[in-house]
C-alpha atoms as a PDB file:
ATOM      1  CA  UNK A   1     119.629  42.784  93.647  1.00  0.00           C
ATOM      2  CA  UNK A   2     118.844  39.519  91.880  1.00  0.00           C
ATOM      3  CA  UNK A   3     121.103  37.174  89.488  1.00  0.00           C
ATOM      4  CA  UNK A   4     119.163  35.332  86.960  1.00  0.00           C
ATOM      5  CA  UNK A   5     120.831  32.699  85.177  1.00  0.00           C
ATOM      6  CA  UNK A   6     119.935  31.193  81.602  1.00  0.00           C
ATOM      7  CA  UNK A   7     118.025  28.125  83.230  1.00  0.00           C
ATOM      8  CA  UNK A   8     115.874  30.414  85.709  1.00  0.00           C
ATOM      9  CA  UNK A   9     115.048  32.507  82.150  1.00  0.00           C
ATOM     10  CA  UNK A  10     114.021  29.481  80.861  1.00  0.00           C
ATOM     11  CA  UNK A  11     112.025  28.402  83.933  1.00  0.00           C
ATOM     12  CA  UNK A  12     110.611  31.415  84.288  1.00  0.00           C
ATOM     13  CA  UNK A  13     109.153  32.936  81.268  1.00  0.00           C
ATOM     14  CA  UNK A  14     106.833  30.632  78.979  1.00  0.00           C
ATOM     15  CA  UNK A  15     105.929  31.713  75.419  1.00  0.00           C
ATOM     16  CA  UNK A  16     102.180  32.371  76.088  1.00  0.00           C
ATOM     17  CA  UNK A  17     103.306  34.923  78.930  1.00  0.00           C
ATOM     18  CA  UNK A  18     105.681  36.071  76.591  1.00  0.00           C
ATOM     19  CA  UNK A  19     103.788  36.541  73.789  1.00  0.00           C
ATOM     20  CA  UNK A  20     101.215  38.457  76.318  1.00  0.00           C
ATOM     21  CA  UNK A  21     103.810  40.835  77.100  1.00  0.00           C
ATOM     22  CA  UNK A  22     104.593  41.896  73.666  1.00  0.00           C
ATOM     23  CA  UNK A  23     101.221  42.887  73.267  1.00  0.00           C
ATOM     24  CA  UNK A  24     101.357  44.791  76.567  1.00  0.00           C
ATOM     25  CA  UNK A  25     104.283  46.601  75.879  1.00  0.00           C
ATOM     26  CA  UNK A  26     103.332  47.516  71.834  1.00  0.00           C
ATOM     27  CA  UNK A  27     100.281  48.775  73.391  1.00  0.00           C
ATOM     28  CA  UNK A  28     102.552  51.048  76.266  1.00  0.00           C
ATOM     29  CA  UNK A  29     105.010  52.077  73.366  1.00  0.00           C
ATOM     30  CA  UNK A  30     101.885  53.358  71.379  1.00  0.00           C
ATOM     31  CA  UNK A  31     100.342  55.382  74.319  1.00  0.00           C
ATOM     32  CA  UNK A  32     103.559  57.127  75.566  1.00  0.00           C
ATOM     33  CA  UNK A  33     104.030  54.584  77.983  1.00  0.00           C
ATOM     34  CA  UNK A  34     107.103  53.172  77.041  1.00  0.00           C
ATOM     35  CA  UNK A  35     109.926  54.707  74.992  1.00  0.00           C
ATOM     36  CA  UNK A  36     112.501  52.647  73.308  1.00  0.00           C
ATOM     37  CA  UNK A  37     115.964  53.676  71.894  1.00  0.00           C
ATOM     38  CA  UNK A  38     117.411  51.969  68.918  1.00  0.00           C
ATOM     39  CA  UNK A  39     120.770  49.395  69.080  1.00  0.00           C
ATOM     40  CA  UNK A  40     124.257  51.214  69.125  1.00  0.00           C
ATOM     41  CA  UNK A  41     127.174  49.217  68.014  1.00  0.00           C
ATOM     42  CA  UNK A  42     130.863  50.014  69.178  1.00  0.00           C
ATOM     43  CA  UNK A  43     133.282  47.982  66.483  1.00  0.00           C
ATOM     44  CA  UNK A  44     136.833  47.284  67.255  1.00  0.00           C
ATOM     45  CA  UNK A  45     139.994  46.674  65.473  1.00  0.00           C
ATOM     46  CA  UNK A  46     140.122  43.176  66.768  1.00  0.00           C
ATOM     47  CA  UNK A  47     136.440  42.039  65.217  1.00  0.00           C
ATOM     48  CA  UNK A  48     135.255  42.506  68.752  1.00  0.00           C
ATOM     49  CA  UNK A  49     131.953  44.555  68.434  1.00  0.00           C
ATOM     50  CA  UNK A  50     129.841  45.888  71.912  1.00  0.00           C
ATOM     51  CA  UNK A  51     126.193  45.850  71.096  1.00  0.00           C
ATOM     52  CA  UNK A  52     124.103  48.637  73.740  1.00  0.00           C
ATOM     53  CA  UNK A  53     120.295  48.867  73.508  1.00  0.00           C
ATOM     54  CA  UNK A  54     118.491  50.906  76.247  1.00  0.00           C
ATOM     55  CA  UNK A  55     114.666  50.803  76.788  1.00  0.00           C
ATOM     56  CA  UNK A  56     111.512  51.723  79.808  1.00  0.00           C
ATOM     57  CA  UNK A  57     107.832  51.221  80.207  1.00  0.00           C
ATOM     58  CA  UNK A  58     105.969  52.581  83.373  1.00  0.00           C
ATOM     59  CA  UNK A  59     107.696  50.617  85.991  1.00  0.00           C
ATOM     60  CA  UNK A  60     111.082  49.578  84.487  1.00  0.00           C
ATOM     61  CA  UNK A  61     113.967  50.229  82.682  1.00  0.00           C
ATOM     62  CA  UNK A  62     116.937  48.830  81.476  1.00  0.00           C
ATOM     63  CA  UNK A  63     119.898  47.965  78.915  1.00  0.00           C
ATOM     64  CA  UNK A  64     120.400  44.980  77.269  1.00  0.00           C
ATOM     65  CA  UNK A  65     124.562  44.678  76.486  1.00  0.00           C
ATOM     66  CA  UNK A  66     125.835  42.030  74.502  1.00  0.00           C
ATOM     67  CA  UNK A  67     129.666  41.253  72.888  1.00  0.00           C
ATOM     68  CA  UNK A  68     129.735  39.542  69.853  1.00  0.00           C
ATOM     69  CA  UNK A  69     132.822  38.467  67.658  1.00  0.00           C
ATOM     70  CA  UNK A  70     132.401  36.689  64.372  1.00  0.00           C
ATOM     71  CA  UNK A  71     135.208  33.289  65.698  1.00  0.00           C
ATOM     72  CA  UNK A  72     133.906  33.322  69.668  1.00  0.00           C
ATOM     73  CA  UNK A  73     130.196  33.817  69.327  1.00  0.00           C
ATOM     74  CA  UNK A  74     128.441  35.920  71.668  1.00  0.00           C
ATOM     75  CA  UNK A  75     127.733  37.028  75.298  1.00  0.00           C
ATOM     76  CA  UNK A  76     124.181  38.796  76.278  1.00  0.00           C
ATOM     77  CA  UNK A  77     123.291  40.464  79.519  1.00  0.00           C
ATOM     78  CA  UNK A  78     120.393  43.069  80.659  1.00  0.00           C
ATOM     79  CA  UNK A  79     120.382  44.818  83.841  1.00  0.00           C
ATOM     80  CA  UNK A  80     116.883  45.703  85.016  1.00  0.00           C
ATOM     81  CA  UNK A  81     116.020  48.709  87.221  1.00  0.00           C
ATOM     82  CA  UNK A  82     112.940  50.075  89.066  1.00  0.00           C
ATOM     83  CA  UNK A  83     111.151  53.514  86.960  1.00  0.00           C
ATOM     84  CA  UNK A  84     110.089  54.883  90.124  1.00  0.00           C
ATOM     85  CA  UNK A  85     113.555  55.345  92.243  1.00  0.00           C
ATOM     86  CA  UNK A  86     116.006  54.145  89.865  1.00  0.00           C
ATOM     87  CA  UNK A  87     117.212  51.259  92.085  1.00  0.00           C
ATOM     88  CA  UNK A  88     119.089  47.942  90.132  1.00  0.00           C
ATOM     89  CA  UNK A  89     117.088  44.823  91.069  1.00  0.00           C
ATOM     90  CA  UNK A  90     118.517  41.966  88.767  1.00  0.00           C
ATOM     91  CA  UNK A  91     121.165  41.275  86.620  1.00  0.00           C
ATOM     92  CA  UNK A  92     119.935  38.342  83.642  1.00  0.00           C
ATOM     93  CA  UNK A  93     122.161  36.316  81.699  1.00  0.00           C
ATOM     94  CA  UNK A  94     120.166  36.878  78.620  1.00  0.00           C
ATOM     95  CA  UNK A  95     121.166  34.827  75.449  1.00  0.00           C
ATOM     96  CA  UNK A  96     117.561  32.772  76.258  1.00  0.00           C
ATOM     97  CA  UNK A  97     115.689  36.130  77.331  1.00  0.00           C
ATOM     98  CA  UNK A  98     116.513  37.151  73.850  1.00  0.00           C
ATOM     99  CA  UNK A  99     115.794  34.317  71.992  1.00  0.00           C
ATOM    100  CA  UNK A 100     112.334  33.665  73.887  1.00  0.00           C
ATOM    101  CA  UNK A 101     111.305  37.361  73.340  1.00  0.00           C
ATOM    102  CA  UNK A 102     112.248  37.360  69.697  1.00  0.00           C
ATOM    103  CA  UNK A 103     109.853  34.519  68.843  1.00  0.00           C
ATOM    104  CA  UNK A 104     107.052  36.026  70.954  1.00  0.00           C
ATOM    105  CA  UNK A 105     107.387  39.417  69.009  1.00  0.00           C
ATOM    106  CA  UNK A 106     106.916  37.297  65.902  1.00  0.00           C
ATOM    107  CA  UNK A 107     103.880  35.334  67.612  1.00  0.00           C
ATOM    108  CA  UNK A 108     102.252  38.412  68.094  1.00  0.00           C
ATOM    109  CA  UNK A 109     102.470  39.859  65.026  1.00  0.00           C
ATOM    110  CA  UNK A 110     101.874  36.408  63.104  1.00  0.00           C
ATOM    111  CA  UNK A 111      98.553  36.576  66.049  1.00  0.00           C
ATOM    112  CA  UNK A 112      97.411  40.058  64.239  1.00  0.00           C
ATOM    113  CA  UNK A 113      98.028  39.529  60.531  1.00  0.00           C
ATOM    114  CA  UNK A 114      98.300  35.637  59.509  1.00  0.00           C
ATOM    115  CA  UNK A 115      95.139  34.448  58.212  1.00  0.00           C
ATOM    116  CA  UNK A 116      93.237  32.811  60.831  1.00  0.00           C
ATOM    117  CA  UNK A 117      93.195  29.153  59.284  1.00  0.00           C
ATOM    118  CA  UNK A 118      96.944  29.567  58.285  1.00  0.00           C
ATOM    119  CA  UNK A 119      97.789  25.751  58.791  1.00  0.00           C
ATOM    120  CA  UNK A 120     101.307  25.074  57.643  1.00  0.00           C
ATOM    121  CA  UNK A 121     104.433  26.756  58.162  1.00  0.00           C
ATOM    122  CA  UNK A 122     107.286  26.918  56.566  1.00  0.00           C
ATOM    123  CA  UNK A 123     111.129  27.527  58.337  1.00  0.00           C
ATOM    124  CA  UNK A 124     114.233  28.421  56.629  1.00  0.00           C
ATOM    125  CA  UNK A 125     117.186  28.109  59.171  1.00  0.00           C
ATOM    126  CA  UNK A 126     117.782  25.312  62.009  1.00  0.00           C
ATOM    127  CA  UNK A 127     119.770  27.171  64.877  1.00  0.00           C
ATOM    128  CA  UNK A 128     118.871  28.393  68.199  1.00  0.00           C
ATOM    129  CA  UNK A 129     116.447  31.359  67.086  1.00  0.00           C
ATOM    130  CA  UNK A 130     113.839  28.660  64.502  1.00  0.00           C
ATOM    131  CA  UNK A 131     113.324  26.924  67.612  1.00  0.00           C
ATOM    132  CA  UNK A 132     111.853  29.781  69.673  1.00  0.00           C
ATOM    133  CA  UNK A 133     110.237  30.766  66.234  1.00  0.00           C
ATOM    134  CA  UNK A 134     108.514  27.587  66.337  1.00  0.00           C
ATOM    135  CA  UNK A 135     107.446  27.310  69.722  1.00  0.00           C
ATOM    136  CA  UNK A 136     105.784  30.869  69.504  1.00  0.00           C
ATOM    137  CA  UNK A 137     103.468  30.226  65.884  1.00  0.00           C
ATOM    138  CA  UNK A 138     102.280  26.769  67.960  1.00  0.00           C
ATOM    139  CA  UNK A 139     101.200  29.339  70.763  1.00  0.00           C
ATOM    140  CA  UNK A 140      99.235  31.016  67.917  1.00  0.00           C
ATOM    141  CA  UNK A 141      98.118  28.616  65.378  1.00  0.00           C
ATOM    142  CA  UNK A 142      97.579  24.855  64.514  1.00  0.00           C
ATOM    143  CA  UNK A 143      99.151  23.813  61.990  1.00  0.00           C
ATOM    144  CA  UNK A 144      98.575  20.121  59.712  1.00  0.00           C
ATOM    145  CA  UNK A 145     102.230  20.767  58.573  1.00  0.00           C
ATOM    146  CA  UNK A 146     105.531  22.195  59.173  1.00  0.00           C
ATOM    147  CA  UNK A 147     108.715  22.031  56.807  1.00  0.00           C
ATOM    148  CA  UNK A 148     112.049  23.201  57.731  1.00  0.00           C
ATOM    149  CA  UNK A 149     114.773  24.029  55.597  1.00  0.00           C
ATOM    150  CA  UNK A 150     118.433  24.854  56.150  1.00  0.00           C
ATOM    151  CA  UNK A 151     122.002  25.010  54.384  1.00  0.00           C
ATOM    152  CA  UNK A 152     123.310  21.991  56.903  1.00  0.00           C
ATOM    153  CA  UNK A 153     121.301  18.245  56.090  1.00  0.00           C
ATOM    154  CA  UNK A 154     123.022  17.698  59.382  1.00  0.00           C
ATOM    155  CA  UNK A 155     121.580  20.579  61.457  1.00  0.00           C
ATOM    156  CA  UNK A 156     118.175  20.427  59.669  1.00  0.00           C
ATOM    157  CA  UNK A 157     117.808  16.756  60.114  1.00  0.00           C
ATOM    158  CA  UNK A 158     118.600  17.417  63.915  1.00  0.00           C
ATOM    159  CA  UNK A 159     115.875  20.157  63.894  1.00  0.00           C
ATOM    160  CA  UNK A 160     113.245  18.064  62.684  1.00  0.00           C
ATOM    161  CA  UNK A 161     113.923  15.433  64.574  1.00  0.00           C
ATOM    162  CA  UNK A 162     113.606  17.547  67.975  1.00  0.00           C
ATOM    163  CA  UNK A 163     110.922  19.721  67.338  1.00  0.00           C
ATOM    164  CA  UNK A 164     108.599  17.365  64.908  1.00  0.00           C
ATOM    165  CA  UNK A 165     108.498  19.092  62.190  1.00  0.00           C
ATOM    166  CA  UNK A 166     109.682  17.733  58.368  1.00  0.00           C
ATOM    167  CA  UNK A 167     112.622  18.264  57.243  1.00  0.00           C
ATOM    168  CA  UNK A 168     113.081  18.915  53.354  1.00  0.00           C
ATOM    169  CA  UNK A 169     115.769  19.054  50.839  1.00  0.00           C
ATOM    170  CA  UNK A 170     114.974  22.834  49.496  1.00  0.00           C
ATOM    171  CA  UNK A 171     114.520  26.179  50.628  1.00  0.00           C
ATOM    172  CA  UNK A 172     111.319  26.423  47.779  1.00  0.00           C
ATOM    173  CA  UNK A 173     109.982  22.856  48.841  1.00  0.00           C
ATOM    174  CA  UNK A 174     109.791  24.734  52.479  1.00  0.00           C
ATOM    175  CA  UNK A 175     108.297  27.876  51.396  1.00  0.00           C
ATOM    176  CA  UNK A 176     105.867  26.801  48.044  1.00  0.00           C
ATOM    177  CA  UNK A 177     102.421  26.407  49.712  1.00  0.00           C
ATOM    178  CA  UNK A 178     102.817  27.892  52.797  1.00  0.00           C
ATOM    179  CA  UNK A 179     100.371  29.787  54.820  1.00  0.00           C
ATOM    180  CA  UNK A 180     103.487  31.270  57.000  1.00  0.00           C
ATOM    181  CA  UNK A 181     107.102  31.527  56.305  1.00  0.00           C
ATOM    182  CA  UNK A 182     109.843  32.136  58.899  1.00  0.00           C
ATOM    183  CA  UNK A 183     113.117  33.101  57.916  1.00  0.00           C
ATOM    184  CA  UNK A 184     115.755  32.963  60.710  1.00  0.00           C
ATOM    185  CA  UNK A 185     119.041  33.177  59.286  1.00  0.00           C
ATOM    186  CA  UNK A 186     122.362  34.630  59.741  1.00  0.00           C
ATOM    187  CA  UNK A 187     122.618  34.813  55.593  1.00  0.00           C
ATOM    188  CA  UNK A 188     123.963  37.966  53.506  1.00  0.00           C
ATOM    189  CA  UNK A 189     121.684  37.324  50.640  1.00  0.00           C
ATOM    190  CA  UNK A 190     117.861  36.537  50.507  1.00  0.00           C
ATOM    191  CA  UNK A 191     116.764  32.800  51.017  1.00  0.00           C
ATOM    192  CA  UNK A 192     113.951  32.521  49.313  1.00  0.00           C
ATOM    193  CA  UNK A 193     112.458  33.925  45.850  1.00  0.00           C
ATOM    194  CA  UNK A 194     109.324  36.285  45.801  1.00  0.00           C
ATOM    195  CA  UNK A 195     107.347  33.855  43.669  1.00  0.00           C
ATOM    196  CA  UNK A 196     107.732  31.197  45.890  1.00  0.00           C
ATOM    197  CA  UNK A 197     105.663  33.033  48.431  1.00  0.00           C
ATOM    198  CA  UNK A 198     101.268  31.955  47.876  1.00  0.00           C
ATOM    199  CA  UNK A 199      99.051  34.511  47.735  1.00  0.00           C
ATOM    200  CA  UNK A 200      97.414  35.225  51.306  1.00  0.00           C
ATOM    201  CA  UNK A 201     101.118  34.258  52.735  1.00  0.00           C
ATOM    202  CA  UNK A 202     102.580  35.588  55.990  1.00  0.00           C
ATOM    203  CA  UNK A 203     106.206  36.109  56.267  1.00  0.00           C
ATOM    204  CA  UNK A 204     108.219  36.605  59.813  1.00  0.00           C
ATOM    205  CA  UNK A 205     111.536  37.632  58.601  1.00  0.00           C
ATOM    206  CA  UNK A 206     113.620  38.120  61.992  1.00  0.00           C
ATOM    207  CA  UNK A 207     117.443  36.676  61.017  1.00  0.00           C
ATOM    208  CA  UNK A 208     118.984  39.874  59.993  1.00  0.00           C
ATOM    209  CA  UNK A 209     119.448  43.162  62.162  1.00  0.00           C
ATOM    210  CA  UNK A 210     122.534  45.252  60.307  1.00  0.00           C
ATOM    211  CA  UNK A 211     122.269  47.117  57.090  1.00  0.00           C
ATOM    212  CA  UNK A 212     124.167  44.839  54.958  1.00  0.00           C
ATOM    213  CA  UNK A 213     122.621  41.733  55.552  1.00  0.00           C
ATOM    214  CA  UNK A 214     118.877  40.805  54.098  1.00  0.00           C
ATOM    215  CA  UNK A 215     116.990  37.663  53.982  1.00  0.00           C
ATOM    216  CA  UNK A 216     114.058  38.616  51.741  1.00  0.00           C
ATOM    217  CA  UNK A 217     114.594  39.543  47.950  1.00  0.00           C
ATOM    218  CA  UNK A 218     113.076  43.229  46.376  1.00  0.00           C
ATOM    219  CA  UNK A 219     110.480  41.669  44.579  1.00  0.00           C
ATOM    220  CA  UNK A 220     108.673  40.211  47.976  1.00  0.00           C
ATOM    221  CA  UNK A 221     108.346  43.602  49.401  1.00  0.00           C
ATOM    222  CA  UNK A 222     106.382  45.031  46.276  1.00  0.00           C
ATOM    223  CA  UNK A 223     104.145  42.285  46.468  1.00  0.00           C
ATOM    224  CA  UNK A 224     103.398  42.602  50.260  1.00  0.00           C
ATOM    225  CA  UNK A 225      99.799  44.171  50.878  1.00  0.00           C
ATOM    226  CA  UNK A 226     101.401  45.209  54.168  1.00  0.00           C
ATOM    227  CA  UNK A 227     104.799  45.724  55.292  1.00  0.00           C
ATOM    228  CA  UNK A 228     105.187  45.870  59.283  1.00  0.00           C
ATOM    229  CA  UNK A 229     108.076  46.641  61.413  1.00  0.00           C
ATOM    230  CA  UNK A 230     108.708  46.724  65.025  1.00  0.00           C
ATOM    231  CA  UNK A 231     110.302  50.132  65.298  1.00  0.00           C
ATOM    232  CA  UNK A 232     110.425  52.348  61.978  1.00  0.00           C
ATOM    233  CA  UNK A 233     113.607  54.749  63.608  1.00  0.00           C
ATOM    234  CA  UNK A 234     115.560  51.171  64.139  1.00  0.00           C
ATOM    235  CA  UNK A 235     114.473  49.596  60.739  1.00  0.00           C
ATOM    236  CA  UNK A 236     115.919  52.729  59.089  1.00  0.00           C
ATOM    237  CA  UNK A 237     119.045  52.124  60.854  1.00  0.00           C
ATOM    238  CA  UNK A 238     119.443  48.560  60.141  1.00  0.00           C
ATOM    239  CA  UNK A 239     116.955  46.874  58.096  1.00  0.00           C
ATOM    240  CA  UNK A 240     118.832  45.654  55.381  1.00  0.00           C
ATOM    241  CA  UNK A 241     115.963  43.851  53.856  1.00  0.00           C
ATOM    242  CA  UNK A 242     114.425  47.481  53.575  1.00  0.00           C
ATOM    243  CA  UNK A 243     117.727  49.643  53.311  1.00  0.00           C
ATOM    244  CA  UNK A 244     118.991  47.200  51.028  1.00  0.00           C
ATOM    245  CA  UNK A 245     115.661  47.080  48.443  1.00  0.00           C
ATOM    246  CA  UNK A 246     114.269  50.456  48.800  1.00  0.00           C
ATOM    247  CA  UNK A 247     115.113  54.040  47.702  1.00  0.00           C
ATOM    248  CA  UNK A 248     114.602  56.670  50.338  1.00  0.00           C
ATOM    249  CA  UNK A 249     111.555  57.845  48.929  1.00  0.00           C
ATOM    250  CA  UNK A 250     109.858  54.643  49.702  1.00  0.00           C
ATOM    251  CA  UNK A 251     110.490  55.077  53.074  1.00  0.00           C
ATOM    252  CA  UNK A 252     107.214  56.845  52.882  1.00  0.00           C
ATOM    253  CA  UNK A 253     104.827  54.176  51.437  1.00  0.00           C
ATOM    254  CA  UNK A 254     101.642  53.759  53.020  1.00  0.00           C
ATOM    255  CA  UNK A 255     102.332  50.052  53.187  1.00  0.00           C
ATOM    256  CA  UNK A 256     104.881  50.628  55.987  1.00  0.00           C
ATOM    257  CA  UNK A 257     103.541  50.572  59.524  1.00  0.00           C
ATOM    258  CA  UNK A 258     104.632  50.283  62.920  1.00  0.00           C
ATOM    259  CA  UNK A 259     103.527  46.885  65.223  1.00  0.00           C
ATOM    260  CA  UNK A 260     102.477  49.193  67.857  1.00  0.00           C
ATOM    261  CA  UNK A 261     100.047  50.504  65.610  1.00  0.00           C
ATOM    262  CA  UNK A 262      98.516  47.378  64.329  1.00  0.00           C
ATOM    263  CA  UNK A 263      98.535  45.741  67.763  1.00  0.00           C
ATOM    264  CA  UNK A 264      95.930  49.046  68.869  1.00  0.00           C
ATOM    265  CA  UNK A 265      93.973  49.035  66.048  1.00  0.00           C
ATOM    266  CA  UNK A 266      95.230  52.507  64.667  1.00  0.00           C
ATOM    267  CA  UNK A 267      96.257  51.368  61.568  1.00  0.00           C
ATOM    268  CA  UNK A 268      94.679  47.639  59.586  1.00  0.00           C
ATOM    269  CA  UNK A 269      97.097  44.750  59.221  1.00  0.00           C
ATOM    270  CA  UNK A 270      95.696  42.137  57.191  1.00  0.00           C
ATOM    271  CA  UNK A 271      92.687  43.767  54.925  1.00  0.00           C
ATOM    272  CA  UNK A 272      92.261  40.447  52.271  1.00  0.00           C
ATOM    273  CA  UNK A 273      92.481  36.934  52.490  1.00  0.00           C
ATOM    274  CA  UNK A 274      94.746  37.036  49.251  1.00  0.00           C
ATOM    275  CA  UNK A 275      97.434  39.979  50.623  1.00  0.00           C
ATOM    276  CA  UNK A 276     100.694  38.956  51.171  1.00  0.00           C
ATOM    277  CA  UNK A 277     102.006  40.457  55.052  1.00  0.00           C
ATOM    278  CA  UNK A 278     105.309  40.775  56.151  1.00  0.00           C
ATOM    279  CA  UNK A 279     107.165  40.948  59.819  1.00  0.00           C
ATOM    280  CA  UNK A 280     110.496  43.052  59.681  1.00  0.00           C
ATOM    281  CA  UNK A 281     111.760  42.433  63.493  1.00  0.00           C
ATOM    282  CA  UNK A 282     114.774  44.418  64.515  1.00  0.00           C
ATOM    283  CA  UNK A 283     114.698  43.130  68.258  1.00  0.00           C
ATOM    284  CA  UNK A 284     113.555  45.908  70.376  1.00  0.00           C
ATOM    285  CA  UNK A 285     115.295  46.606  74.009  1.00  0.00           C
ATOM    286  CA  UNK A 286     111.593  47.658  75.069  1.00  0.00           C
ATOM    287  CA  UNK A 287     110.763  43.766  74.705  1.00  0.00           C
ATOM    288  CA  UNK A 288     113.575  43.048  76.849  1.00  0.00           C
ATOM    289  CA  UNK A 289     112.720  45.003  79.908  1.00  0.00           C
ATOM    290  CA  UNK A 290     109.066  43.857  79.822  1.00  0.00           C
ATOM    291  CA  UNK A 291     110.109  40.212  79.553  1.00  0.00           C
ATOM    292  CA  UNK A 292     112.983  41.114  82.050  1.00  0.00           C
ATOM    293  CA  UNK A 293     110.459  42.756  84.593  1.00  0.00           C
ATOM    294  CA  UNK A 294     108.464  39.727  84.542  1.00  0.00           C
ATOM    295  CA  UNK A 295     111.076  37.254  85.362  1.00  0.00           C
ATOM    296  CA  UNK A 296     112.286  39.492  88.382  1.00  0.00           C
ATOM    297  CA  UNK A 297     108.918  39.532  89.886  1.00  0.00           C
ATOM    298  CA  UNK A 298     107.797  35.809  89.006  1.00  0.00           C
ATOM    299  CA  UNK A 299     111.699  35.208  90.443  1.00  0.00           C
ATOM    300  CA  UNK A 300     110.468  36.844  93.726  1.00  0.00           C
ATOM    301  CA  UNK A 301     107.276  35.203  94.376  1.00  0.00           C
ATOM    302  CA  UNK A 302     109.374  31.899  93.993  1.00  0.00           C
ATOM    303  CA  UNK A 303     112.365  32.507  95.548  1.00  0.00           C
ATOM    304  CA  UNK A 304     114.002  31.537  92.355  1.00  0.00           C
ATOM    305  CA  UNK A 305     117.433  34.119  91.212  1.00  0.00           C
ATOM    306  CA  UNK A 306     120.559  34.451  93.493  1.00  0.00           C
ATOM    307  CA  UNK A 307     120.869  37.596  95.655  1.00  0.00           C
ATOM    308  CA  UNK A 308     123.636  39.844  94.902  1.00  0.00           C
ATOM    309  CA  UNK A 309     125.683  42.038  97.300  1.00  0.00           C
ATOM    310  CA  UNK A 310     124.488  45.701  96.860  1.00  0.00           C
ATOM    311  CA  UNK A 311     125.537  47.593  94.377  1.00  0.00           C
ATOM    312  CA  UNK A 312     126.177  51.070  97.529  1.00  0.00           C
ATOM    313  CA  UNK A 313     127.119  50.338 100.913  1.00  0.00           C
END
């Protein structure tokens, strides 16, 4: 059995492989291939809350566990095992894993349903998850510009100045104009306004994963063409930019698709230049074991991960 450590994540798994195996494993979850199970949260008296999220695809499976609590931050790890026999092979220390495989999700669906000559992007929020954000739309698309907004000048000046990008003063002088708009946040409320969002627009909205949180107001959902989330039993579970806008009954527009679908072709994503699309991501375990499976066996070939006494003796 393997240990992987943050910086062997980091060597190991580059966003174009990344975004590569979100496609693959969409395309597994459509066929039967893969099965995921939605997050399960255990909350304590203390603030202390145990995040569990189990997935598999044909040749692995595994759980992602992570403790979070709202004064110490958080701690991620996923534990990988072999389909066929059920034997642990690694152990990942998997704050990067996550954040890495949350920006490739986004990359693929920005891949399937931005317009093609989408050429500048817009960013509202500066920490840890914008900068995988970024890194996976430049595996996807050129852009001429890039604006990034967030509540700290301090923090947003520091993001500009590492990734390249422009910082500006306002979340609308990020988001007016834009051919893509990223929101990765950790806010309550929504961070932008509907009308700031161009016709022909693509939104990634990936900040928020609990029901009482949303980034993106009412009004941007009813002017989507097409609404698309990675898992519809997770989004109804904790999609507060859904739960939070919508009445149950529009649970059941035709606007609402699954990824997996889109990424097969079974159902159109982007059907007009003009049409506003829109990314819900949840964060799915089942993107965590294929990204976990691939760092075991590029670990192996390289000799890279430290070997851990066996679990039975």
């Amino acid at each position: 059995m393997l240990y992987f450590t943050e910086s062997d994540v980091r060597r190991l798994l580059p966003m174009q492989d990344a975004i590569r195996l979100m496609r693959e494993a969409f395309t597994k979850l459509a066929s039967g291939a893969a099965q995921n199970q939605p997050r399960r949260r255990l909350i304590l008296p203390t603030g202390s809350v145990l995040h569990y999220m189990p997935a598999a695809d044909d040749r692995y499976f595994g759980i992602k566990v992570y403790s979070t609590h709202r004064k110490h931050g958080a701690h991620f790890f996923f534990l990988l095992f072999r389909a066929e026999d059920g034997q642990p092979l690694a152990m990942f220390e998997a704050n990067f894993l996550g954040q890495i495989r949350t920006g490739a999700v986004s990359g693929l669906a920005t891949d399937l349903l931005a317009r093609a000559d989408a050429a500048t992007l817009a960013i509202i929020g500066s920490g840890f998850q914008a900068r995988s954000q970024l890194d996976a739309m430049r595996a996807v698309r050129e852009f001429r510009s890039v604006r990034a907004w967030s509540r700290s000048a301090e923090k947003r000046a520091a993001f500009a100045a590492e990734c390249n990008v422009e910082a500006v003063e306002t979340a609308e002088a990020a988001v007016r104009g834009a051919d893509i708009v990223i929101t990765a946040t950790n806010s309550k409320d929504p961070v932008l306004e509907a009308d700031w969002v161009a016709p022909g627009a693509h939104v990634n909205a990936m900040g928020s994963n609990q029901a009482a949180r949303r980034e993106l107001p009412a009004e941007l959902l009813e002017r989507a063409g097409v609404i698309v989330v990675d898992s519809l039993e997770q989004s109804k579970m904790e999609s507060g930019d859904l739960l939070l806008a919508w009445k149950s009954e529009q649970w059941l527009d035709q606007r609402l698709v699954e990824l997996k679908d889109v990424a097969t072709g079974k159902v159109p994503g982007r059907q007009d230049p003009n049409q506003i699309t829109l990314f819900k991501s949840n964060g799915l375990a089942l993107e965590d074991v294929a990204t976990g499976g691939y760092i075991y066996e590029r670990g192996l070939e390289a000799g890279i991960g430290r070997s851990m006494a066996p679990l039975y003796s």
